[in-house]
PDB file of N, CA and C in Angstrom:
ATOM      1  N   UNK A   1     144.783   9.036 176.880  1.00  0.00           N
ATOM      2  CA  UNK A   1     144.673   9.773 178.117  1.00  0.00           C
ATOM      3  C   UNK A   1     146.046  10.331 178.492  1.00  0.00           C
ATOM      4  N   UNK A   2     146.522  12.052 179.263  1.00  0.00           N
ATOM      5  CA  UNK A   2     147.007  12.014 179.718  1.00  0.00           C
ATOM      6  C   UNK A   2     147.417  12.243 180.947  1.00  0.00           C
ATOM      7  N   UNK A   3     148.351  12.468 181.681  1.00  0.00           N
ATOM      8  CA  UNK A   3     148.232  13.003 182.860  1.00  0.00           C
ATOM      9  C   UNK A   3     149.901  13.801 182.676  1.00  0.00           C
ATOM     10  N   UNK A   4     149.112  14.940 183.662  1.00  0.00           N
ATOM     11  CA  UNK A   4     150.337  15.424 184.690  1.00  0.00           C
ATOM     12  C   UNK A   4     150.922  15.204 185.864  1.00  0.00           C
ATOM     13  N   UNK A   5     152.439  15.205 185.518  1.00  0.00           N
ATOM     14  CA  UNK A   5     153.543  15.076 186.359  1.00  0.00           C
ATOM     15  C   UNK A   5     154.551  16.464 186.756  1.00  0.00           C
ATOM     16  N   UNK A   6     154.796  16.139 187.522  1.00  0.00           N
ATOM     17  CA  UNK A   6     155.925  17.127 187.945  1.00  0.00           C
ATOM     18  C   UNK A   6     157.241  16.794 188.527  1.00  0.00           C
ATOM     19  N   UNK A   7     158.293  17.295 187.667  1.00  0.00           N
ATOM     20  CA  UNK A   7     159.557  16.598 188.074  1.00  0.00           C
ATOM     21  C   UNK A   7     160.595  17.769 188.421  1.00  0.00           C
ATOM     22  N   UNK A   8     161.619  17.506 189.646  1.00  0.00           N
ATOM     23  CA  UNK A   8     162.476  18.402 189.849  1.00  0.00           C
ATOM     24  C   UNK A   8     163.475  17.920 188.353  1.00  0.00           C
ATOM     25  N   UNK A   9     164.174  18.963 187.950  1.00  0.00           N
ATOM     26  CA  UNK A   9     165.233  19.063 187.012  1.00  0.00           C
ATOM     27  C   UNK A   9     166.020  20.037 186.918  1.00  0.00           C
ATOM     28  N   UNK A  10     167.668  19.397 187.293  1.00  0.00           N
ATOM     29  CA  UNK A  10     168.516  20.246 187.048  1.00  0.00           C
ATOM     30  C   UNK A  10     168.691  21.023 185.564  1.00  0.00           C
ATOM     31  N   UNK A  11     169.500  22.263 186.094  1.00  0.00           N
ATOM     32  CA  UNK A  11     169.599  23.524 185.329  1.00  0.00           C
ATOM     33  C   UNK A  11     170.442  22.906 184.009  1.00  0.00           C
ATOM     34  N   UNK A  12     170.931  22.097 183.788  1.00  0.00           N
ATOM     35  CA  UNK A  12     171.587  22.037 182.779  1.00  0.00           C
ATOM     36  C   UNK A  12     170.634  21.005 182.422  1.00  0.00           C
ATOM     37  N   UNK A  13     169.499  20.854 182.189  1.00  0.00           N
ATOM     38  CA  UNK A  13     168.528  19.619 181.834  1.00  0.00           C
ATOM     39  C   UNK A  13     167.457  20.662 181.192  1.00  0.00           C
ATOM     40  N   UNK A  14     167.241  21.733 181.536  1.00  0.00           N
ATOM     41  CA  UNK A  14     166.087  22.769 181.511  1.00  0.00           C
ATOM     42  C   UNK A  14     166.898  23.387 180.234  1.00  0.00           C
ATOM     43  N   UNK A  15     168.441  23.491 180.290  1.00  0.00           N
ATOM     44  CA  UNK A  15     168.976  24.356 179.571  1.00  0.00           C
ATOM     45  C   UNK A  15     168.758  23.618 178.116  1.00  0.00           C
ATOM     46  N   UNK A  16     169.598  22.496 178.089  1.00  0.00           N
ATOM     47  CA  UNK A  16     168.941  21.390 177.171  1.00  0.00           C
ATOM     48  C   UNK A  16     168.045  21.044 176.589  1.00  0.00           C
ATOM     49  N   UNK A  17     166.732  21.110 177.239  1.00  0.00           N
ATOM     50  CA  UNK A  17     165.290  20.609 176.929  1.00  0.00           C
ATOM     51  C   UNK A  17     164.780  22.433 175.597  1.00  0.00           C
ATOM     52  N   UNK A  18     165.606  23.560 176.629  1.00  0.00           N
ATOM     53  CA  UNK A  18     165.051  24.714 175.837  1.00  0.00           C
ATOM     54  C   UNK A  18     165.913  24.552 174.310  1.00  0.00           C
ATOM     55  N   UNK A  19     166.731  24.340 174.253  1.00  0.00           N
ATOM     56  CA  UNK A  19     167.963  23.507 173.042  1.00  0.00           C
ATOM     57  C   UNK A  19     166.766  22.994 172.327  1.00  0.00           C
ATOM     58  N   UNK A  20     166.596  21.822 172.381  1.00  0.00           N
ATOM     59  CA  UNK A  20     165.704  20.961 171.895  1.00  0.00           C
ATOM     60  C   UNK A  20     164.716  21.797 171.131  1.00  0.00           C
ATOM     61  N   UNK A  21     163.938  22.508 171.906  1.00  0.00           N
ATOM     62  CA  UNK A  21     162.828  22.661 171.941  1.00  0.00           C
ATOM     63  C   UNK A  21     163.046  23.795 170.576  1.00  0.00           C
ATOM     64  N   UNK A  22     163.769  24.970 170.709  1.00  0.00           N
ATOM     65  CA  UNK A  22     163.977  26.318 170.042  1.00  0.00           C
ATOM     66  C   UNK A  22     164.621  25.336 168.730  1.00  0.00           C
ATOM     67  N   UNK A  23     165.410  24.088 168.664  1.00  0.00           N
ATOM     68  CA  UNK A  23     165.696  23.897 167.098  1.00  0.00           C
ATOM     69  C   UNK A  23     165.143  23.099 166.474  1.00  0.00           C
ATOM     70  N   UNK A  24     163.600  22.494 167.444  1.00  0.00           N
ATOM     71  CA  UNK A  24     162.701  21.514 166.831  1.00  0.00           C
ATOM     72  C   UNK A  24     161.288  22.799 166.679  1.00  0.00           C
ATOM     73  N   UNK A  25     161.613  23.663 167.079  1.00  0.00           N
ATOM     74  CA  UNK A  25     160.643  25.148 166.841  1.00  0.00           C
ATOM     75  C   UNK A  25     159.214  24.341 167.538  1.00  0.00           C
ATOM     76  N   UNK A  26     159.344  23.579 168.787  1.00  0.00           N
ATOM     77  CA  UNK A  26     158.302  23.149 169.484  1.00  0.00           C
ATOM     78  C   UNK A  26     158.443  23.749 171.255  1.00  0.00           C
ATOM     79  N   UNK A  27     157.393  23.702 171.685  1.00  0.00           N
ATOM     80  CA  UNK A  27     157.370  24.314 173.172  1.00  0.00           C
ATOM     81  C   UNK A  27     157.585  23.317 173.901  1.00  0.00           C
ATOM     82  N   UNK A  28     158.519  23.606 175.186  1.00  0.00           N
ATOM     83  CA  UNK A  28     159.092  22.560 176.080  1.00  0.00           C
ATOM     84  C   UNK A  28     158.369  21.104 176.513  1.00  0.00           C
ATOM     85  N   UNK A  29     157.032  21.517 176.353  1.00  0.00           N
ATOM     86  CA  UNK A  29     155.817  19.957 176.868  1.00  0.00           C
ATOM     87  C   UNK A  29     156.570  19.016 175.992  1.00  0.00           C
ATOM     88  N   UNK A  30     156.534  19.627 174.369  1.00  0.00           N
ATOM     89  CA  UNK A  30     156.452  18.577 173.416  1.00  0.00           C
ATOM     90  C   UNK A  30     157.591  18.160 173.386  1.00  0.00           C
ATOM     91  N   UNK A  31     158.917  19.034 173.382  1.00  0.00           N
ATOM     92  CA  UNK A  31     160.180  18.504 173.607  1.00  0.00           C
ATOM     93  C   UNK A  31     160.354  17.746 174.848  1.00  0.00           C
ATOM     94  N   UNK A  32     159.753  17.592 175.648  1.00  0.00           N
ATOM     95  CA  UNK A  32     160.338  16.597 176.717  1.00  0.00           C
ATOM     96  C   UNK A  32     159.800  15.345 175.991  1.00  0.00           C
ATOM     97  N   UNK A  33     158.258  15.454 175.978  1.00  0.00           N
ATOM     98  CA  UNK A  33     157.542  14.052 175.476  1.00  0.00           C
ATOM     99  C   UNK A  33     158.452  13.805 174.481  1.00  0.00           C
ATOM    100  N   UNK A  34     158.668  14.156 173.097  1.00  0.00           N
ATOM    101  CA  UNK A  34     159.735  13.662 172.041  1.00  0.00           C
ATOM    102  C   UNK A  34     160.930  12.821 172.970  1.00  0.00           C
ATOM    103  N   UNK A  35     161.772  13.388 173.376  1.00  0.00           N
ATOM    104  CA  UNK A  35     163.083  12.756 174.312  1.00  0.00           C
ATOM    105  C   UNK A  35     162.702  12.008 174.899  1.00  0.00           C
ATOM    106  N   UNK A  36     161.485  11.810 175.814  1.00  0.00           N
ATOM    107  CA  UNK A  36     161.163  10.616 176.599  1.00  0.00           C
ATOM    108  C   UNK A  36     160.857   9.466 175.702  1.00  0.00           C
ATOM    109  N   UNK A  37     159.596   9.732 174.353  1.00  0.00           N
ATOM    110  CA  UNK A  37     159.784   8.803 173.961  1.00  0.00           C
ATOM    111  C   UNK A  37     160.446   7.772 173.279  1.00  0.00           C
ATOM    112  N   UNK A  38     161.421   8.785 172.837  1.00  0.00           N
ATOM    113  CA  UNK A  38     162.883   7.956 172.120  1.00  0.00           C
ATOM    114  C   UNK A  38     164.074   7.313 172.960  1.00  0.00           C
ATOM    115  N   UNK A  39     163.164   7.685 174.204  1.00  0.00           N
ATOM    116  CA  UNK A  39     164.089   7.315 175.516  1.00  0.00           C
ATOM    117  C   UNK A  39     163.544   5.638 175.789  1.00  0.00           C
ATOM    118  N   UNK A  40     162.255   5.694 175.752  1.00  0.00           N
ATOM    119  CA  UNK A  40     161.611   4.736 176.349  1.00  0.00           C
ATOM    120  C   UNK A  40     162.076   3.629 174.996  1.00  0.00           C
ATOM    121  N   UNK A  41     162.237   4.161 173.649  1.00  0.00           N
ATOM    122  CA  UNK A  41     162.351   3.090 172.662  1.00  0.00           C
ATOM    123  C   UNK A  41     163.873   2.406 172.529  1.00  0.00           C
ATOM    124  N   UNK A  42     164.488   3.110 173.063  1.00  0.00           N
ATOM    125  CA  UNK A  42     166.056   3.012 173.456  1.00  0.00           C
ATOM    126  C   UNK A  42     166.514   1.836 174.456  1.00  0.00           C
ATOM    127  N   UNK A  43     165.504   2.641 175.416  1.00  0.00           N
ATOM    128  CA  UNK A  43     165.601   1.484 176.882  1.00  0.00           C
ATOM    129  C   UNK A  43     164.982   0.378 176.583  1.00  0.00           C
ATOM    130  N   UNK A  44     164.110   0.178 176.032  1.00  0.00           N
ATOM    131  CA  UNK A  44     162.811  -1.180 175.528  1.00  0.00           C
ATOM    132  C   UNK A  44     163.798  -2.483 174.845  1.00  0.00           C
ATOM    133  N   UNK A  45     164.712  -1.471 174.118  1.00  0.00           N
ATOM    134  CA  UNK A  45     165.442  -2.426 173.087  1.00  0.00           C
ATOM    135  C   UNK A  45     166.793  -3.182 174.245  1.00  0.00           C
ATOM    136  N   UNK A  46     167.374  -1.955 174.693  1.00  0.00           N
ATOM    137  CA  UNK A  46     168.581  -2.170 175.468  1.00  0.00           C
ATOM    138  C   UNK A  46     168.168  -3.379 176.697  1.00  0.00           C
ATOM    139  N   UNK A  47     166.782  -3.400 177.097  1.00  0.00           N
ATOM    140  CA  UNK A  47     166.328  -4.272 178.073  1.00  0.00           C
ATOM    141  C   UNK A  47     166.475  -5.271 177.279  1.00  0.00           C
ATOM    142  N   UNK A  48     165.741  -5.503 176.367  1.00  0.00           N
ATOM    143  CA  UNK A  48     165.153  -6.522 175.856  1.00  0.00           C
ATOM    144  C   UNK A  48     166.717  -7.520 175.623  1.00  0.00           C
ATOM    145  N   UNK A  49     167.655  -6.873 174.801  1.00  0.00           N
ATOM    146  CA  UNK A  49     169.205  -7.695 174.399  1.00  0.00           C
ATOM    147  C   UNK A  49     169.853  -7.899 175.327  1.00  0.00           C
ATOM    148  N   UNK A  50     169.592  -7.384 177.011  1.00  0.00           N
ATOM    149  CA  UNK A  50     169.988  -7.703 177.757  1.00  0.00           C
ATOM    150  C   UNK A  50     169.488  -9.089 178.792  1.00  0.00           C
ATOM    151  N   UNK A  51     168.019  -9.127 178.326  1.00  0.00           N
ATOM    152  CA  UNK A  51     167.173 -10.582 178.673  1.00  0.00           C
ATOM    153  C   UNK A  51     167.319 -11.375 177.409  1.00  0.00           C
ATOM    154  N   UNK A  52     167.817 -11.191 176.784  1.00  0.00           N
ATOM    155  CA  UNK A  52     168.531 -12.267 175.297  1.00  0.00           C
ATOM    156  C   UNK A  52     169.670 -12.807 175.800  1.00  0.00           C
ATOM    157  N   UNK A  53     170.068 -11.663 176.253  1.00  0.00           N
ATOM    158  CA  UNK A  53     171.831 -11.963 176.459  1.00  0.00           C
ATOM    159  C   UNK A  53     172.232 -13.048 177.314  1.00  0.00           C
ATOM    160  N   UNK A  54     171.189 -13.012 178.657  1.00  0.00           N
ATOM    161  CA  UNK A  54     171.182 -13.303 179.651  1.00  0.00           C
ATOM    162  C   UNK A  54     170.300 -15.119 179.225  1.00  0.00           C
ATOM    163  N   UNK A  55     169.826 -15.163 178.171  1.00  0.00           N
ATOM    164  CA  UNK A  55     169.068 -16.222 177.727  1.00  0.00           C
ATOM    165  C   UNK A  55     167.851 -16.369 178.543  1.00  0.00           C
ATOM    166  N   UNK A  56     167.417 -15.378 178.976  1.00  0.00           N
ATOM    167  CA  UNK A  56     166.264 -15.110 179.809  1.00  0.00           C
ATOM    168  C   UNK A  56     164.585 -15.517 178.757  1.00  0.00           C
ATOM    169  N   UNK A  57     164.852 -14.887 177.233  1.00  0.00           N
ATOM    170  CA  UNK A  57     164.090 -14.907 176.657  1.00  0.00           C
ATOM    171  C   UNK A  57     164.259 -15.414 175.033  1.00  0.00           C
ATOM    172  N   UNK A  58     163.501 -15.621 174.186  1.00  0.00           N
ATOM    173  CA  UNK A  58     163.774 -15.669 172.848  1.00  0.00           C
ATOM    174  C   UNK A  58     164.145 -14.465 171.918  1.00  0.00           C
ATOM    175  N   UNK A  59     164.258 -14.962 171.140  1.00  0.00           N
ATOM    176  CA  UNK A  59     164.534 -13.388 169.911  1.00  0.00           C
ATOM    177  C   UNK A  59     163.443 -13.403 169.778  1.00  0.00           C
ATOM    178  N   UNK A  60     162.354 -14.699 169.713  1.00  0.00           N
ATOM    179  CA  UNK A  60     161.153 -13.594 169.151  1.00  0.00           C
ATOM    180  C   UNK A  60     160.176 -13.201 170.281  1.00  0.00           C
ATOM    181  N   UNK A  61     160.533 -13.672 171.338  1.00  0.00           N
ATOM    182  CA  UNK A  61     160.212 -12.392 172.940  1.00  0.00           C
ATOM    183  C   UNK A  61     160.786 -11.057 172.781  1.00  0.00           C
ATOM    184  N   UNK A  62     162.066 -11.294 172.188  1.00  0.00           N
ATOM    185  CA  UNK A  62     162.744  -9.846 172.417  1.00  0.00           C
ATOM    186  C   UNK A  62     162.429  -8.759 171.942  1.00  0.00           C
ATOM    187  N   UNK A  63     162.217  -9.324 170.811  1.00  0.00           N
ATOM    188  CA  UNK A  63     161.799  -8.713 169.348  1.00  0.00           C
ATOM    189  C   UNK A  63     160.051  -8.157 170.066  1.00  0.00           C
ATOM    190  N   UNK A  64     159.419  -8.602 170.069  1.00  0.00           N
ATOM    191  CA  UNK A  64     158.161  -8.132 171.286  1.00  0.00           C
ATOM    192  C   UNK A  64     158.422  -6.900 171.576  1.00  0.00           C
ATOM    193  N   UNK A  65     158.891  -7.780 173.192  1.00  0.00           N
ATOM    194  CA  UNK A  65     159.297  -6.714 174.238  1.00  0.00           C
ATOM    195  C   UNK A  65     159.951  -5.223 173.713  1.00  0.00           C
ATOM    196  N   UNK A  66     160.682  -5.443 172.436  1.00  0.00           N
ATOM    197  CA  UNK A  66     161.224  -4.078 172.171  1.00  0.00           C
ATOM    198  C   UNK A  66     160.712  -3.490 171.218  1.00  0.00           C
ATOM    199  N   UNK A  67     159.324  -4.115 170.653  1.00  0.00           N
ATOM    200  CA  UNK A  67     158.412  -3.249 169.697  1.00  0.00           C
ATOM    201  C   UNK A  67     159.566  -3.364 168.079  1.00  0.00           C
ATOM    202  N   UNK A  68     159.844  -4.387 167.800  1.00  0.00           N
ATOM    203  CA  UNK A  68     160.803  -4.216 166.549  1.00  0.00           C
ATOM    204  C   UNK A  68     160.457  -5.318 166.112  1.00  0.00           C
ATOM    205  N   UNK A  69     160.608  -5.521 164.635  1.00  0.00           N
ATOM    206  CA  UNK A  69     160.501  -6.961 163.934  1.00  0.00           C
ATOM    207  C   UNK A  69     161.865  -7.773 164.160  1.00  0.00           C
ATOM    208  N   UNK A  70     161.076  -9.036 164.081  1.00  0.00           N
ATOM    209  CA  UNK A  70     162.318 -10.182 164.539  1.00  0.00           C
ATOM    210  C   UNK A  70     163.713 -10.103 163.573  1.00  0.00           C
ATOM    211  N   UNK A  71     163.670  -9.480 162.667  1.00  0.00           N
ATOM    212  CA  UNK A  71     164.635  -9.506 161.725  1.00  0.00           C
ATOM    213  C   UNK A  71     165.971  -8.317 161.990  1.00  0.00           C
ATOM    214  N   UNK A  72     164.773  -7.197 162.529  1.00  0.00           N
ATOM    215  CA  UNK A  72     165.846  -5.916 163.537  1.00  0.00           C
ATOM    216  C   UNK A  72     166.345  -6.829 164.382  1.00  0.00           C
ATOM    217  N   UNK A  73     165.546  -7.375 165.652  1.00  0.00           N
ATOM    218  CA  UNK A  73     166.217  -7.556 166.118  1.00  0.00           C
ATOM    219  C   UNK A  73     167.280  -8.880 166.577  1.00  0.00           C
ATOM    220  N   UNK A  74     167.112  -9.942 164.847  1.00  0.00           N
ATOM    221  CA  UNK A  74     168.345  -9.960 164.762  1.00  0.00           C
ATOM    222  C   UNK A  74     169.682  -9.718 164.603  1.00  0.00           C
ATOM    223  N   UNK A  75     169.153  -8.547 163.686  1.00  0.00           N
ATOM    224  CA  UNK A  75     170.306  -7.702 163.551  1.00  0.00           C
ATOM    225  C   UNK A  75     171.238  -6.974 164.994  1.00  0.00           C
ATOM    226  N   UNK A  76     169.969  -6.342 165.220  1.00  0.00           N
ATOM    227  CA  UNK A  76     170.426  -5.688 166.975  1.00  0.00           C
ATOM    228  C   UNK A  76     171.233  -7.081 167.502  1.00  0.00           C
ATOM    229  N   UNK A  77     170.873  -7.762 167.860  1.00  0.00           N
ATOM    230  CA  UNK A  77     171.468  -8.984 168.769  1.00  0.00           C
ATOM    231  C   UNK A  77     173.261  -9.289 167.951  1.00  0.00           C
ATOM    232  N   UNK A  78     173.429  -9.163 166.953  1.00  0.00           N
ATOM    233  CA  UNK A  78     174.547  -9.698 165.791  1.00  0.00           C
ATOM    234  C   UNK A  78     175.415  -8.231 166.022  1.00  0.00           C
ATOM    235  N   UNK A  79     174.585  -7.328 166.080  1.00  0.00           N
ATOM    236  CA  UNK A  79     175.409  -6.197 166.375  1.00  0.00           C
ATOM    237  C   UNK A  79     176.081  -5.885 167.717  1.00  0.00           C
ATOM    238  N   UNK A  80     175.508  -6.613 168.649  1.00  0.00           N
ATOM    239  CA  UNK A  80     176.036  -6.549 170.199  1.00  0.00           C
ATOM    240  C   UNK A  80     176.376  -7.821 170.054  1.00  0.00           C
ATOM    241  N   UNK A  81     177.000  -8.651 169.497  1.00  0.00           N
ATOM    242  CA  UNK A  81     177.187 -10.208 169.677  1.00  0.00           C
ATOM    243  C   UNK A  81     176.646 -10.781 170.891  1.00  0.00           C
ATOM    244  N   UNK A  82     175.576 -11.252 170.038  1.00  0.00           N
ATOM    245  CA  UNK A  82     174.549 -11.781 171.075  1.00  0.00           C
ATOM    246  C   UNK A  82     174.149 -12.850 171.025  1.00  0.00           C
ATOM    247  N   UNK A  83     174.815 -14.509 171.400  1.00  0.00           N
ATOM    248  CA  UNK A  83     174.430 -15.588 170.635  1.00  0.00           C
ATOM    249  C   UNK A  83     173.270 -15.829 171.087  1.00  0.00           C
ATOM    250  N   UNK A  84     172.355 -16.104 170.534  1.00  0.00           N
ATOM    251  CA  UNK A  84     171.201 -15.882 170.780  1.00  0.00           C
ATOM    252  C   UNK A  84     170.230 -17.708 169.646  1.00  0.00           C
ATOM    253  N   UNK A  85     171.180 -18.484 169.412  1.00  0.00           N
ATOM    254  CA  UNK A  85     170.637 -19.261 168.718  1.00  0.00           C
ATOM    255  C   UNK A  85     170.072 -20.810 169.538  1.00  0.00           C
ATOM    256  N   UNK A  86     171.230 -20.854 170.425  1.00  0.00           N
ATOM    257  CA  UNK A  86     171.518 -21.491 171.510  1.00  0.00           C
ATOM    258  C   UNK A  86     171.185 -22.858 170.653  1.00  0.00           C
ATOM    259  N   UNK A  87     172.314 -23.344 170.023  1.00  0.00           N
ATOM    260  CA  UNK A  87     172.611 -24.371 169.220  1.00  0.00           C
ATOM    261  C   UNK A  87     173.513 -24.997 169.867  1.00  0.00           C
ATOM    262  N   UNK A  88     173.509 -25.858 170.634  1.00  0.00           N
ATOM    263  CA  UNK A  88     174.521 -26.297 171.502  1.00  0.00           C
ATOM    264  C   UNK A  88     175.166 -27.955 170.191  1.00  0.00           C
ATOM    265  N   UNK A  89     175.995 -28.675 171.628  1.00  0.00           N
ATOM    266  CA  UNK A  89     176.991 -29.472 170.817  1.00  0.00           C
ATOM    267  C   UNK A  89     176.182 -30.467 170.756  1.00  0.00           C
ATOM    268  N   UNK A  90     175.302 -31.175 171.241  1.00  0.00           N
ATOM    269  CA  UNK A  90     174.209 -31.822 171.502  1.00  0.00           C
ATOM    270  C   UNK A  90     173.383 -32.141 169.964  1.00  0.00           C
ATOM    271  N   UNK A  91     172.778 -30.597 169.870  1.00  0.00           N
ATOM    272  CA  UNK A  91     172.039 -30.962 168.917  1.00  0.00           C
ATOM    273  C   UNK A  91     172.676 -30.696 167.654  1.00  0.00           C
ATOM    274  N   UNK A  92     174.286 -30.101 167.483  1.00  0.00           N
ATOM    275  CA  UNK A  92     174.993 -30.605 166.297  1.00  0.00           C
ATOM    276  C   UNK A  92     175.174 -32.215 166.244  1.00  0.00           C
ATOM    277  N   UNK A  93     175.662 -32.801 167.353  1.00  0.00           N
ATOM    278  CA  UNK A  93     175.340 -33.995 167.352  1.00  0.00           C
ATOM    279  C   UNK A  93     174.641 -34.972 166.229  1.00  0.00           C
ATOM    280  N   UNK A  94     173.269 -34.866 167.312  1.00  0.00           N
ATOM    281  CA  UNK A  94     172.274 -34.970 166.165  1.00  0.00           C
ATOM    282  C   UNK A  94     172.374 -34.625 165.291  1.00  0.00           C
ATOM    283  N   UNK A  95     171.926 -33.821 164.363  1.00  0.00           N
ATOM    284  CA  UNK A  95     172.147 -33.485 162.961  1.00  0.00           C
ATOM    285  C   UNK A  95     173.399 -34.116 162.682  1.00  0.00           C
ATOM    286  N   UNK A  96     174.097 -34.334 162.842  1.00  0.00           N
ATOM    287  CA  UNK A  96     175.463 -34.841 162.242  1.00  0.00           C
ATOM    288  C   UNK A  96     174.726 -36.583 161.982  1.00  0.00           C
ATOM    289  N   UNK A  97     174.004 -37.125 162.604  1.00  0.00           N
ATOM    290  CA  UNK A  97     173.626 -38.451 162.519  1.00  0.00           C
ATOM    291  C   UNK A  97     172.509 -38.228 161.863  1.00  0.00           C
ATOM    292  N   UNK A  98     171.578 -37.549 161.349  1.00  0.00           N
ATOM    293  CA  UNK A  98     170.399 -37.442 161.039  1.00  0.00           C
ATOM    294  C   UNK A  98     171.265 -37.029 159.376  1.00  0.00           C
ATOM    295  N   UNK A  99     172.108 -36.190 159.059  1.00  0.00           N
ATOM    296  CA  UNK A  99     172.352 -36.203 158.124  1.00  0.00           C
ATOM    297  C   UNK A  99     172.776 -37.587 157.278  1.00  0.00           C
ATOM    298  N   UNK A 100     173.670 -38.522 158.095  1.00  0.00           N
ATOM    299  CA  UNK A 100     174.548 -39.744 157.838  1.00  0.00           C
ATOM    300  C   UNK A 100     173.444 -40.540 157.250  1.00  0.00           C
ATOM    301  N   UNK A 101     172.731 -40.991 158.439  1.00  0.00           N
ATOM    302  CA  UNK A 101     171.331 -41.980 157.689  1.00  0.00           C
ATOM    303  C   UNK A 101     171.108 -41.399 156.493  1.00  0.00           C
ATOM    304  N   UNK A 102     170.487 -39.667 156.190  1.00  0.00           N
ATOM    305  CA  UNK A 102     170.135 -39.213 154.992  1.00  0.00           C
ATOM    306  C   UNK A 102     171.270 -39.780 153.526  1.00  0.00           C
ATOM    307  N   UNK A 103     172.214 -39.481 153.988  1.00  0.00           N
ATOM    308  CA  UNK A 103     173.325 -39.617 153.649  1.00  0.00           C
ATOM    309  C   UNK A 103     173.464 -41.343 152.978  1.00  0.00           C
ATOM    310  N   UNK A 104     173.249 -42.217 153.552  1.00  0.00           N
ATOM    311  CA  UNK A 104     173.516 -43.156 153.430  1.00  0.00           C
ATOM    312  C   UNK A 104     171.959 -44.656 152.347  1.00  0.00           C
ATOM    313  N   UNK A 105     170.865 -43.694 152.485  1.00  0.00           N
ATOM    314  CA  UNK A 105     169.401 -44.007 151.573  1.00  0.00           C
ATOM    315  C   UNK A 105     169.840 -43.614 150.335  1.00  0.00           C
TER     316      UNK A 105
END
């Protein structure tokens, strides 16, 4: 389904969109929709590493929320240093004793 909208837009936005439009050899509708939607996939991601960042969510929420496989967006997250494993000292801890016993059979 779609619908129409109507948006005020400055002259250097119109000038732009006709840019777009004349070197993708498409008429202005389709050039906006194109830009919006690479807009919306932009913002989806940028939200999403920012509720990572924030430890709001998991990588594999994020990875969701931003329509990408968990493996992008590990990458994405490694690329914005994003610790995102949340391996604290605690549960090195542990493992450090869980290895020893192993260690020691």
């Amino acid at each position: 389904m779609t619908k129409t909208i109507t948006a005020r837009l400055p002259d250097d936005y119109i000038k732009n969109l006709d840019e777009v439009a004349k070197k993708e050899q498409v008429d202005i509708s389709t050039a906006l929709r194109k830009l919006l939607a690479e807009a919306f996939v932009r913002w989806k991601i940028a939200n999403a590493l920012e509720e990572l960042r924030k430890g709001e969510i998991s990588i594999g929420k994020a990875s969701e929320k931003a329509n990408v496989s968990i493996w992008d967006m590990i990458v994405l997250a490694k690329e914005n240093k994003i610790d995102w494993m949340e391996y604290t000292e605690e549960d090195l801890q542990r493992d450090i004793k869980i290895i020893k016993k192993l260690e020691s059979k």
